[in-house]
Protein backbone atom coordinates (compact mmCIF):
# COMPACT_ATOMS: atom_id res chain seq x y z
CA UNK A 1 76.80 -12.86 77.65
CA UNK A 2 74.12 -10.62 76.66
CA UNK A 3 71.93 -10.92 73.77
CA UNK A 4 72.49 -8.55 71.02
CA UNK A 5 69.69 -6.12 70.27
CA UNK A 6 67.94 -7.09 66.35
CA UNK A 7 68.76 -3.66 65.29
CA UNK A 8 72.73 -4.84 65.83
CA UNK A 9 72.18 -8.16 64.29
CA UNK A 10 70.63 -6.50 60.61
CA UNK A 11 73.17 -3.71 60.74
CA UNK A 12 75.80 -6.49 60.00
CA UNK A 13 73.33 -7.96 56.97
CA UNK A 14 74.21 -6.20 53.18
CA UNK A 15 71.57 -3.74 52.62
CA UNK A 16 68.76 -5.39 50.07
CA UNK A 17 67.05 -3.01 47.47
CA UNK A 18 63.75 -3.26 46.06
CA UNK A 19 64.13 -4.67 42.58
CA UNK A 20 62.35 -2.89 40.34
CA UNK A 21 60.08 -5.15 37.95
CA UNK A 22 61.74 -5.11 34.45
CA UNK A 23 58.67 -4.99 32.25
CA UNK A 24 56.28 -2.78 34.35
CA UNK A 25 52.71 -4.68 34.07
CA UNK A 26 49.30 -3.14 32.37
CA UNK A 27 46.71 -3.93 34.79
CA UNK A 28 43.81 -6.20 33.99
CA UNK A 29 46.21 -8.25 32.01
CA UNK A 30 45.80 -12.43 32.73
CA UNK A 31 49.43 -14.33 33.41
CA UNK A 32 49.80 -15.99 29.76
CA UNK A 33 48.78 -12.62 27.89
CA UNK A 34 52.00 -10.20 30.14
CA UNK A 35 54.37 -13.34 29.12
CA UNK A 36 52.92 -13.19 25.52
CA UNK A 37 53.88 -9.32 25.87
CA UNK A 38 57.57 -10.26 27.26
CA UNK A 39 57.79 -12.75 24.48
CA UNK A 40 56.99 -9.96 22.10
CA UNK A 41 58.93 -7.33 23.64
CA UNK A 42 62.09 -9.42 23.75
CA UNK A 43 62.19 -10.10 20.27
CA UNK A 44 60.54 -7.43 18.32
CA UNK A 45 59.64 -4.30 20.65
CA UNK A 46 61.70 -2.60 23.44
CA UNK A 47 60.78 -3.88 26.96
CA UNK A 48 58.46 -1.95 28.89
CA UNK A 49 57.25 0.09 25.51
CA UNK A 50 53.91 -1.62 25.51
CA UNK A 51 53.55 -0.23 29.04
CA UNK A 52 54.30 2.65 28.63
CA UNK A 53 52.73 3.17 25.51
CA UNK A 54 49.54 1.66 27.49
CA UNK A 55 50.00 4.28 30.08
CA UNK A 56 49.86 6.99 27.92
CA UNK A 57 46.77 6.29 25.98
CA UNK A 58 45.23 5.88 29.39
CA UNK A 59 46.33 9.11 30.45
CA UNK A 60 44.81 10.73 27.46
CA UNK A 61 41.46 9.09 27.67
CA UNK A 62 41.35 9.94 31.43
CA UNK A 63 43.09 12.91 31.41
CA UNK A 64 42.08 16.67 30.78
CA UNK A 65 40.07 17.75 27.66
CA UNK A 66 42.67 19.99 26.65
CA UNK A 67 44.87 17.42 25.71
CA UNK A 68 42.49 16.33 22.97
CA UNK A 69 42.59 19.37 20.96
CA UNK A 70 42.01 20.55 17.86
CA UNK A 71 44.87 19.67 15.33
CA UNK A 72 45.07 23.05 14.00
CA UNK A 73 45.17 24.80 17.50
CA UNK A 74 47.32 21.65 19.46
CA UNK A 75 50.75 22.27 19.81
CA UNK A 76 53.16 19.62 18.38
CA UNK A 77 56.60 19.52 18.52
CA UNK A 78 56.58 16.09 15.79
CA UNK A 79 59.08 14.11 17.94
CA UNK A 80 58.04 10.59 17.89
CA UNK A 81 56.89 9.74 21.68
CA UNK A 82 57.22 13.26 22.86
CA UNK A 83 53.57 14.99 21.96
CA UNK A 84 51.80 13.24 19.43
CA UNK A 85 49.56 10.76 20.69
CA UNK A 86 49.12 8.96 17.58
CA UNK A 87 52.53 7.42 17.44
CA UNK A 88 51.73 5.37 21.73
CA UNK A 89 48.05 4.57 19.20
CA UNK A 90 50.22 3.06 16.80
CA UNK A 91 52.76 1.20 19.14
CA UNK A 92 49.90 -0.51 20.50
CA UNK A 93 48.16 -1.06 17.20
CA UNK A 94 51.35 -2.99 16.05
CA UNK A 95 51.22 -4.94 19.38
CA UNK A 96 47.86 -6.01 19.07
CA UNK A 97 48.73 -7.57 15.53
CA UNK A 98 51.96 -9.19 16.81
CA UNK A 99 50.59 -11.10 20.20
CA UNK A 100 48.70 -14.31 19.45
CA UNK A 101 44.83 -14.32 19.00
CA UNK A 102 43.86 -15.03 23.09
CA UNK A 103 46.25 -12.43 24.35
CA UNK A 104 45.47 -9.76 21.74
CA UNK A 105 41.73 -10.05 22.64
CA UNK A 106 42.46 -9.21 25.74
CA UNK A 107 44.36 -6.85 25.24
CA UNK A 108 42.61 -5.12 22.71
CA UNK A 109 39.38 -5.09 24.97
CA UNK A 110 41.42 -3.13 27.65
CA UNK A 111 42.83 -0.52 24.58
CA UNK A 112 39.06 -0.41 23.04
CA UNK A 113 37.28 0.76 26.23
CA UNK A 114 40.08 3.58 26.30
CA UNK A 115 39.47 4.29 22.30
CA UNK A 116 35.72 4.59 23.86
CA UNK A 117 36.43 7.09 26.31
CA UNK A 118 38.34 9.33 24.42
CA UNK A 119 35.97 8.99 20.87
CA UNK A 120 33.35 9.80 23.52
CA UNK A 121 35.15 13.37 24.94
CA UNK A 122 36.45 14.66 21.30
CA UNK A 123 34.62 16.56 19.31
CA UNK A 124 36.50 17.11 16.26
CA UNK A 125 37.48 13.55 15.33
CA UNK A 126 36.38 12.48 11.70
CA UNK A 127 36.08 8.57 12.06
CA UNK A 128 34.51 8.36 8.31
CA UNK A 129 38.05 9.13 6.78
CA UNK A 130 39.23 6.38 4.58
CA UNK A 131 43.19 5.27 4.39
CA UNK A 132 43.76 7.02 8.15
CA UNK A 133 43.42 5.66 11.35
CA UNK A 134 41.08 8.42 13.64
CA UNK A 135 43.89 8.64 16.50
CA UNK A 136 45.92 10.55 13.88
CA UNK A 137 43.43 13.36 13.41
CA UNK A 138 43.92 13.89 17.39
């Protein structure tokens, strides 16, 4: 009896999909501080939002100058998550209070470097303003 050709063999197998990570990962991020974040996210936060939130702030500090514009002249439509910056700023900001002391200094060395970056490229942000955080004069 002839052998039977691999291609034959795996057409008979159930076809396997890639499973897709459930909490997408920020990078840089040590073992114990993404479980501290899945923790978190599981009881308080929506899974993923950290990410995602993450990902946006990133994308603004390395993104076009455009994006940080001047309030008066940026378009915003005031949906929560949609355009204004300030609300992924303050996801994060309630994230960094939340994890335990280890994982929220590492964490909040990765978010600081970005706060850096885009301090650094905007021209019109007033950090000396007291009772406001400066990502909401973005």
């Amino acid at each position: 009896m002839p052998r039977r050709r691999p291609s034959a063999l795996r057409g008979e197998l159930p076809l396997r999909h890639g499973s897709r990570r459930r909490h997408p990962c920020i990078d840089r991020l040590s073992g114990s501080c993404a479980a501290d974040l899945r923790r978190l996210e599981r009881s308080r936060f929506p899974p993923g939002e950290t990410a995602d939130a993450f990902w946006h702030w990133k994308a603004l500090a390395h993104g076009p100058l455009r994006l940080i514009a001047d309030p008066v002249t940026a378009i915003r439509c005031g949906i929560p998550g949609c355009c204004d910056v300030a609300y992924f700023r303050d996801h994060l900001e309630a994230v960094l209070h939340a994890l335990p002391t280890k994982s929220a200094r590492e964490l909040r060395a990765l978010v600081s470097a970005l706060d850096d970056k885009i301090i650094a490229r905007a021209k019109n942000i007033m950090i000396g303003d007291l009772g406001v955080p400066w990502w909401h004069q973005l």
